[in-house]
PDB file of N, CA and C in Angstrom:
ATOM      1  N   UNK A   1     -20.999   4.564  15.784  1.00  0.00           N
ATOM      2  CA  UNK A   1     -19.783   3.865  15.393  1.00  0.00           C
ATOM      3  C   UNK A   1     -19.214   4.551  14.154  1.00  0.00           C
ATOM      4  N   UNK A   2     -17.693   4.579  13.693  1.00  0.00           N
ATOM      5  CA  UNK A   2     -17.260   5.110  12.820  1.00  0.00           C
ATOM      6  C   UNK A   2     -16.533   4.409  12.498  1.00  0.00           C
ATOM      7  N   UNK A   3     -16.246   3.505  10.828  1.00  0.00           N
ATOM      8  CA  UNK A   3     -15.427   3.124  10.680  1.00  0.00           C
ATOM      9  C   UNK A   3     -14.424   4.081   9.468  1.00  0.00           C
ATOM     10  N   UNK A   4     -13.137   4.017   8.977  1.00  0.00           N
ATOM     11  CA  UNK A   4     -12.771   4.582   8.561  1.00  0.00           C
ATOM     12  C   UNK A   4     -12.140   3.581   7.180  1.00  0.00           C
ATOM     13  N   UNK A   5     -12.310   3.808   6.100  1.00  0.00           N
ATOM     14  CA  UNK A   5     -11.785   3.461   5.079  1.00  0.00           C
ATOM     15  C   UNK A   5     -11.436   3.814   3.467  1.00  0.00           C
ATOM     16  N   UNK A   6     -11.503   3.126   2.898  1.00  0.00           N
ATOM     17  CA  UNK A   6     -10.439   3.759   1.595  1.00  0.00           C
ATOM     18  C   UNK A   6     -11.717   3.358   0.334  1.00  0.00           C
ATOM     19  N   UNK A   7     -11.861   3.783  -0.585  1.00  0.00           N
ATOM     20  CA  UNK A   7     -12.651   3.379  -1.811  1.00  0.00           C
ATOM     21  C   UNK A   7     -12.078   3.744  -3.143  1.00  0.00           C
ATOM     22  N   UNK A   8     -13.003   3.446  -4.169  1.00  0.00           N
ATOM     23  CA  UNK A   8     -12.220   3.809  -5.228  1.00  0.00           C
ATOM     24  C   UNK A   8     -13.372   3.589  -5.946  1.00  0.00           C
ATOM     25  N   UNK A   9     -14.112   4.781  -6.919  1.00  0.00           N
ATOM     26  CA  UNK A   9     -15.337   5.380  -7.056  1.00  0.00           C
ATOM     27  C   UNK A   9     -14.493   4.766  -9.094  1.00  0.00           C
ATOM     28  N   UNK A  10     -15.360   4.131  -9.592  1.00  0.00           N
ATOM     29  CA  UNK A  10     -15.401   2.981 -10.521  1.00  0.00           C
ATOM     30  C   UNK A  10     -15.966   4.121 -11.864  1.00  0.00           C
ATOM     31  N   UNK A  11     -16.481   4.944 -11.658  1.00  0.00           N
ATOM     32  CA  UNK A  11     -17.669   5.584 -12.622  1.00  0.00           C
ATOM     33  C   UNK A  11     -19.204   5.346 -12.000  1.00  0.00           C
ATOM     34  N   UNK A  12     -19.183   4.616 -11.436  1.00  0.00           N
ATOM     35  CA  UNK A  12     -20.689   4.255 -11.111  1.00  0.00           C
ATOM     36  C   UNK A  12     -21.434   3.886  -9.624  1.00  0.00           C
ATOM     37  N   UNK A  13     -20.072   3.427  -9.143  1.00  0.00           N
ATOM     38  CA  UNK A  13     -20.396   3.370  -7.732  1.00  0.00           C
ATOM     39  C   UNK A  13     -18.567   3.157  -6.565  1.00  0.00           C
ATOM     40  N   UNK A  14     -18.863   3.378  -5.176  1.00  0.00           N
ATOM     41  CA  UNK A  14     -17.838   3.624  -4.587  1.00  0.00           C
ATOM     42  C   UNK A  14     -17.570   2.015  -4.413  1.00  0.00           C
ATOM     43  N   UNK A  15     -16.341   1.429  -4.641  1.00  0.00           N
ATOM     44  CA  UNK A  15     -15.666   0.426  -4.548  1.00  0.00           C
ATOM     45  C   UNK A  15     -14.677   0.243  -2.920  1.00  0.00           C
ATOM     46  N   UNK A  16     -15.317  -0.327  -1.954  1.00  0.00           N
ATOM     47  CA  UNK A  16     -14.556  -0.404  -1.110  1.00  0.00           C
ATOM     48  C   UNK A  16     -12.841  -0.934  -1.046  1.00  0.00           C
ATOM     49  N   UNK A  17     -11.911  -0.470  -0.257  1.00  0.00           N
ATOM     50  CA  UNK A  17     -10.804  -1.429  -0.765  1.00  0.00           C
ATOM     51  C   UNK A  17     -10.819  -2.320   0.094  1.00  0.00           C
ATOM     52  N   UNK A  18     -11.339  -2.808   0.910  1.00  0.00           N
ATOM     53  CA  UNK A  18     -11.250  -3.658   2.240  1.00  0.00           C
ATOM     54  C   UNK A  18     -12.401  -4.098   3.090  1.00  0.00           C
ATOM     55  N   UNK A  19     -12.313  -5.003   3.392  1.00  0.00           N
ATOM     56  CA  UNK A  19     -14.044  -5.890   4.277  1.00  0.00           C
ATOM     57  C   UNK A  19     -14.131  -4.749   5.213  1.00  0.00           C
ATOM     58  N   UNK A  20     -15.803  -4.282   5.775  1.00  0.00           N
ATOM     59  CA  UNK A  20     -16.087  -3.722   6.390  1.00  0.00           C
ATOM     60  C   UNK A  20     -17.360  -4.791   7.369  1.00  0.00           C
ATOM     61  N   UNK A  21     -17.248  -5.030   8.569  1.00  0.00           N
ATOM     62  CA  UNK A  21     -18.141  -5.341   9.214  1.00  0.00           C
ATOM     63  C   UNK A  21     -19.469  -4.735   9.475  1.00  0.00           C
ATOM     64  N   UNK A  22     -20.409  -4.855   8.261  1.00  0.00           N
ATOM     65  CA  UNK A  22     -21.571  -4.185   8.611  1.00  0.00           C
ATOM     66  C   UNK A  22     -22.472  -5.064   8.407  1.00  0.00           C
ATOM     67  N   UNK A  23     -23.834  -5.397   8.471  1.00  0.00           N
ATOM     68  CA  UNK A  23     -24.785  -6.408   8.228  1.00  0.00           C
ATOM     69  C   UNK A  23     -25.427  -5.650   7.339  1.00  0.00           C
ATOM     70  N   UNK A  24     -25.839  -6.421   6.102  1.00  0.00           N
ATOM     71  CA  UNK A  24     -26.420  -6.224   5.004  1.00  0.00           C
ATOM     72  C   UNK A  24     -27.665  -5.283   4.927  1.00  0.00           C
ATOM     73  N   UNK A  25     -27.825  -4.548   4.553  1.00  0.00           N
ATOM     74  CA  UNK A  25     -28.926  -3.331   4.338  1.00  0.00           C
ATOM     75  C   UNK A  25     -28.424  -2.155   4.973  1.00  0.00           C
ATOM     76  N   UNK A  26     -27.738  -2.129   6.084  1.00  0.00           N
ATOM     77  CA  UNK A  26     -27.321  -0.668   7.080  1.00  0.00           C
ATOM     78  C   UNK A  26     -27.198   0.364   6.127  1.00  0.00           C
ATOM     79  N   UNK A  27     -27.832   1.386   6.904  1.00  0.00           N
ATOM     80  CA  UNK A  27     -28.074   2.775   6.442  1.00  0.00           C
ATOM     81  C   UNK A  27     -26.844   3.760   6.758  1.00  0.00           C
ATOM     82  N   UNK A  28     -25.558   3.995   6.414  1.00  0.00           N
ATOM     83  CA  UNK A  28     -24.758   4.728   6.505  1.00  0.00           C
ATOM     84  C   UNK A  28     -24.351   6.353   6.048  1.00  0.00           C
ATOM     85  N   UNK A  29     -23.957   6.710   6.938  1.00  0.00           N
ATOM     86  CA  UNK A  29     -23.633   8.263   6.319  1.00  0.00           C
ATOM     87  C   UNK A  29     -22.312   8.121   5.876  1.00  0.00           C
ATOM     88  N   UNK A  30     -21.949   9.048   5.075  1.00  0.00           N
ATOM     89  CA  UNK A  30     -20.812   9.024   4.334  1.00  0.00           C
ATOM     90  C   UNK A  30     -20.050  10.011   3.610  1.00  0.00           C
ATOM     91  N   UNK A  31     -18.966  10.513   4.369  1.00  0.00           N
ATOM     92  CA  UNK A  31     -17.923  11.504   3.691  1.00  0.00           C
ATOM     93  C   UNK A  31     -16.822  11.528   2.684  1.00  0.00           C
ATOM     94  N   UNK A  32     -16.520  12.122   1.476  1.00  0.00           N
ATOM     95  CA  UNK A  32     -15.661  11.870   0.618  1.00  0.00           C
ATOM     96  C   UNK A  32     -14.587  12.692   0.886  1.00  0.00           C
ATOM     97  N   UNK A  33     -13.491  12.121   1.151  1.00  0.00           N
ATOM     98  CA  UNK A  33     -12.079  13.217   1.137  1.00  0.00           C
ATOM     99  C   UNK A  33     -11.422  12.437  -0.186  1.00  0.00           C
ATOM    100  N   UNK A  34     -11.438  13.621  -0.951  1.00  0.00           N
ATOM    101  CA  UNK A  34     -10.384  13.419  -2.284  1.00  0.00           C
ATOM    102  C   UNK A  34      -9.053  13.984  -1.776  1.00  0.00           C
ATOM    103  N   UNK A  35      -7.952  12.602  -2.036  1.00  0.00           N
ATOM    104  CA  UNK A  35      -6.383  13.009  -2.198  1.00  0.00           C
ATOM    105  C   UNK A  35      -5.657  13.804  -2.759  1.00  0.00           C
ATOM    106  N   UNK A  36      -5.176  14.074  -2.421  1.00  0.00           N
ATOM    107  CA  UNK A  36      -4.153  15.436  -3.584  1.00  0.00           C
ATOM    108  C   UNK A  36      -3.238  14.487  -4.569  1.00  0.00           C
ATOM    109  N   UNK A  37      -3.286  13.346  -4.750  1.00  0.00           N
ATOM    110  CA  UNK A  37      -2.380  12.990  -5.565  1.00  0.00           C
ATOM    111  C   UNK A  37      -2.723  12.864  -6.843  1.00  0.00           C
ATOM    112  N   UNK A  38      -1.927  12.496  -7.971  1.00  0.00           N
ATOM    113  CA  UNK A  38      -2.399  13.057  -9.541  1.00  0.00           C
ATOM    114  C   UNK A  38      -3.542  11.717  -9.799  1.00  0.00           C
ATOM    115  N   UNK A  39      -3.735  10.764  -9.564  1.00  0.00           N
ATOM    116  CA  UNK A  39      -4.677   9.470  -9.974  1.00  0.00           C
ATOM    117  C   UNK A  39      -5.754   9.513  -9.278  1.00  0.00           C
ATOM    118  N   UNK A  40      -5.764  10.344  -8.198  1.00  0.00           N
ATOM    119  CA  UNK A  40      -6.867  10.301  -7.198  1.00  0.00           C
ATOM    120  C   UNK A  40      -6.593   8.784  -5.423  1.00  0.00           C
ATOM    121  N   UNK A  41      -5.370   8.299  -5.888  1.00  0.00           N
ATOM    122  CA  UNK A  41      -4.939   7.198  -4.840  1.00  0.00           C
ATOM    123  C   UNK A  41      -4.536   8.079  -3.731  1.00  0.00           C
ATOM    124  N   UNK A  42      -4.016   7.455  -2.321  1.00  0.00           N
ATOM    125  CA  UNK A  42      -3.044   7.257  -1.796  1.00  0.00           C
ATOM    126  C   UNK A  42      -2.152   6.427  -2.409  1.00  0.00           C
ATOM    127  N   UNK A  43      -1.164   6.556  -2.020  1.00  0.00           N
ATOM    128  CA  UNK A  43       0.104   5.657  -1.270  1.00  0.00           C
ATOM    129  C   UNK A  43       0.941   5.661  -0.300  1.00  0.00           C
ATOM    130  N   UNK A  44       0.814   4.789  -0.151  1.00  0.00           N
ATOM    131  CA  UNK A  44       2.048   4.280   1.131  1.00  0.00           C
ATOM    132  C   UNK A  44       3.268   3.601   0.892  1.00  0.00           C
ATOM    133  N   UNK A  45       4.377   4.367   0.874  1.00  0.00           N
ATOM    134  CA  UNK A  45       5.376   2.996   0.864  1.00  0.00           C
ATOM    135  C   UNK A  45       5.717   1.994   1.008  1.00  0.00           C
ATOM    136  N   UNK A  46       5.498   2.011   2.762  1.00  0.00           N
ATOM    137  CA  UNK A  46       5.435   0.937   3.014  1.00  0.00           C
ATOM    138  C   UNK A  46       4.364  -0.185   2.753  1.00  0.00           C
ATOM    139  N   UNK A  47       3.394   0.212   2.425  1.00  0.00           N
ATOM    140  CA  UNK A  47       2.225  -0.909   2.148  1.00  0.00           C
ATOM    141  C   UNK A  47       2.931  -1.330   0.936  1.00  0.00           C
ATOM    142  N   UNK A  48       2.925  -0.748  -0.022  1.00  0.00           N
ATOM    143  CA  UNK A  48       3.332  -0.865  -1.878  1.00  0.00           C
ATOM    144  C   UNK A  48       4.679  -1.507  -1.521  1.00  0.00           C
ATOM    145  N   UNK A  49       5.886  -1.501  -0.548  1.00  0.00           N
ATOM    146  CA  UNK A  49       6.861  -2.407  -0.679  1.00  0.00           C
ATOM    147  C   UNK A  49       6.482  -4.148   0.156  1.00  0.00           C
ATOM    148  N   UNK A  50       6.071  -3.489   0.989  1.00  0.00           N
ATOM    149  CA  UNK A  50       5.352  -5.208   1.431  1.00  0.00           C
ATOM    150  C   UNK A  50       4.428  -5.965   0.841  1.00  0.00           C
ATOM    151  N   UNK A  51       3.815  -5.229   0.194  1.00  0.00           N
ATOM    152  CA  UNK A  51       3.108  -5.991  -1.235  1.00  0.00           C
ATOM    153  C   UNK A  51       4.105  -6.612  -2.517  1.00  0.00           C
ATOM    154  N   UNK A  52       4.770  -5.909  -2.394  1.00  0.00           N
ATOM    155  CA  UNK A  52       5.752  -6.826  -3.467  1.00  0.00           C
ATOM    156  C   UNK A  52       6.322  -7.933  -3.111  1.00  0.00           C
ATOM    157  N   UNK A  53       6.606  -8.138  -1.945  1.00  0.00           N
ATOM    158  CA  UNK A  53       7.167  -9.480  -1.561  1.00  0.00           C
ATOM    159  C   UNK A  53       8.222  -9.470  -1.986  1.00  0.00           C
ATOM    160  N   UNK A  54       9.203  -8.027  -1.761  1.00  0.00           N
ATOM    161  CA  UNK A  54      10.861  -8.345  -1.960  1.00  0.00           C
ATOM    162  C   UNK A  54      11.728  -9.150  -1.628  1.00  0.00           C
ATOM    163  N   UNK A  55      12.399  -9.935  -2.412  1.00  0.00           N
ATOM    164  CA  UNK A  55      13.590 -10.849  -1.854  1.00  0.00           C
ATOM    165  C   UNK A  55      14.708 -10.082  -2.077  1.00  0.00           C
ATOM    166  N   UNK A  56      15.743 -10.609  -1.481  1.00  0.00           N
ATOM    167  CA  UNK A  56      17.159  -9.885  -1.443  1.00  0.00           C
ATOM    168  C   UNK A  56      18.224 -10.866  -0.517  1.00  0.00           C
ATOM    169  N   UNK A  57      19.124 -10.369  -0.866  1.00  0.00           N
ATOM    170  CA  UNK A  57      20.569 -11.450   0.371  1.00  0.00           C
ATOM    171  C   UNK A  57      20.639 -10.774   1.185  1.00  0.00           C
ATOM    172  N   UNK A  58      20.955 -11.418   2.179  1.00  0.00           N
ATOM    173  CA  UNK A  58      20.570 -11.025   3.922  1.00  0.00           C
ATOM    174  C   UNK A  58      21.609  -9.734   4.367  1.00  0.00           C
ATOM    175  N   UNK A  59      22.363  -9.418   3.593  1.00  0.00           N
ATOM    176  CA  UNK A  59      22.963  -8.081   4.148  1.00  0.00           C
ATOM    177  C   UNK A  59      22.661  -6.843   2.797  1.00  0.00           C
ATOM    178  N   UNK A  60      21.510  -6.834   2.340  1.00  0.00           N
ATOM    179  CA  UNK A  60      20.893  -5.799   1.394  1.00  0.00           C
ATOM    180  C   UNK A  60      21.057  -5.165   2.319  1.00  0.00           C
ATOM    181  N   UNK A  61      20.888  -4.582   3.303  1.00  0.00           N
ATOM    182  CA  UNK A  61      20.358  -3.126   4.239  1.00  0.00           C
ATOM    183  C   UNK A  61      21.703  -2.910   4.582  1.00  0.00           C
ATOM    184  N   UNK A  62      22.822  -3.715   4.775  1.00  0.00           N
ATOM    185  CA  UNK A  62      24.593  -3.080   5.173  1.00  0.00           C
ATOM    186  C   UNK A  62      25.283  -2.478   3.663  1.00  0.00           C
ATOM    187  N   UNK A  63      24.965  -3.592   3.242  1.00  0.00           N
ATOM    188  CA  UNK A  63      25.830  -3.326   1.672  1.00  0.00           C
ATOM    189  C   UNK A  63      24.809  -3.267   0.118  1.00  0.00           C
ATOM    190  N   UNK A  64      23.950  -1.782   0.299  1.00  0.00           N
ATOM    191  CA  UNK A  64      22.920  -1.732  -0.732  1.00  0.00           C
ATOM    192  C   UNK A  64      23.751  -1.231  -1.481  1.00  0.00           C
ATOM    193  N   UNK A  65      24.499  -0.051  -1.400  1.00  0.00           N
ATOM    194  CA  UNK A  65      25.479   0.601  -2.595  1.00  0.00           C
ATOM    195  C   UNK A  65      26.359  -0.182  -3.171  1.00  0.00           C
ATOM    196  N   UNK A  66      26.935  -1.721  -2.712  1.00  0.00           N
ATOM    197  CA  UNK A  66      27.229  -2.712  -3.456  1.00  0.00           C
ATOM    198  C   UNK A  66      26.741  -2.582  -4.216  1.00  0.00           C
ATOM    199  N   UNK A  67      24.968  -3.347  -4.317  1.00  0.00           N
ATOM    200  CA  UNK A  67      24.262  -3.973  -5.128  1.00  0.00           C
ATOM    201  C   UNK A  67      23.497  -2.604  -6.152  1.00  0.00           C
ATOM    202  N   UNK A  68      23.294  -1.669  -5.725  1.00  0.00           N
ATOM    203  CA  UNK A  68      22.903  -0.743  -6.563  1.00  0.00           C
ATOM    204  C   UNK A  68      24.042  -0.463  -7.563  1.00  0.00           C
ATOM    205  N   UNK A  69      25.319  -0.761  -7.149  1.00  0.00           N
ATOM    206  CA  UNK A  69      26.259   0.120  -8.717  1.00  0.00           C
ATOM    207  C   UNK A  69      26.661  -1.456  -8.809  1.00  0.00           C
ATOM    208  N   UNK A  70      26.207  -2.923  -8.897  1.00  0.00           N
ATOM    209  CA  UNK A  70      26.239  -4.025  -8.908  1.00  0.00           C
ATOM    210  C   UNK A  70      27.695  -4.557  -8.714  1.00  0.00           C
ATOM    211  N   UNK A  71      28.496  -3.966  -8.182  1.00  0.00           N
ATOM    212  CA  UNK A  71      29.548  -4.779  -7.044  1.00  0.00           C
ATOM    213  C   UNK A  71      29.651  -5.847  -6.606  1.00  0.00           C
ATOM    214  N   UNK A  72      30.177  -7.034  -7.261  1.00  0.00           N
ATOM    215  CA  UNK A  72      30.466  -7.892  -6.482  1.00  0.00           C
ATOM    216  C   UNK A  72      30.257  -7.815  -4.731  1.00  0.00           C
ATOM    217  N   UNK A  73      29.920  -8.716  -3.860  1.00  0.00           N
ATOM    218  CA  UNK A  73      30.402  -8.240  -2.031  1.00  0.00           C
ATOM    219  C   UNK A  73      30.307  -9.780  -1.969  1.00  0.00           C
ATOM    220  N   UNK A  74      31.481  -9.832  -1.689  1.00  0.00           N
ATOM    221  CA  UNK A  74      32.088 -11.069  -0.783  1.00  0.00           C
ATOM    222  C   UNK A  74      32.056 -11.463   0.504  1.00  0.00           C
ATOM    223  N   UNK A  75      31.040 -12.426   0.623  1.00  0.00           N
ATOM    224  CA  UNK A  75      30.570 -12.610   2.287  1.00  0.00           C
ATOM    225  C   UNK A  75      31.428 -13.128   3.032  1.00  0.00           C
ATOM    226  N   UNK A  76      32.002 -12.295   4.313  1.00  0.00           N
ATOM    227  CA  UNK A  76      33.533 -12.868   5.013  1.00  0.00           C
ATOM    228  C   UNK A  76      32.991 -14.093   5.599  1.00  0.00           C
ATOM    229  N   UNK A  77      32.056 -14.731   5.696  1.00  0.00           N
ATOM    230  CA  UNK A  77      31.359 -16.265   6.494  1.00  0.00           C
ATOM    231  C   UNK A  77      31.978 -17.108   6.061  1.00  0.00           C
TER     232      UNK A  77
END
């Protein structure tokens, strides 16, 4: 079996980021791929924006350049 996941190595030991289904004692082998990024993370966009739990008014995605140079937009409803 292979599961695949993410850690984050503390100084002292590897910190899983997420539940792994294994029963307590299992003897595992184990490969380290270090990221190319400057902290040693991934990221994902999309994970890191759905974690924020953005709110916004329901036509953000038609009229963002409104709200980015903060424009009034007058909803024709």
């Amino acid at each position: 079996m292979t599961i695949h996941t993410k850690a984050i190595y503390d100084g002292k030991f590897l910190q899983l980021t997420e539940p792994v289904e294994l029963k307590p004692n299992t003897h595992v082998n184990v490969t380290l791929e270090i990221p190319d990024s400057p902290d040693g993370m991934e990221y994902d966009f999309f994970e890191t924006a759905l974690s924020m739990d953005l709110q916004g008014p329901p036509d953000w995605s038609t009229h963002f350049e409104d709200y980015l140079l903060h424009e009034k937009h007058s909803d024709p409803h």
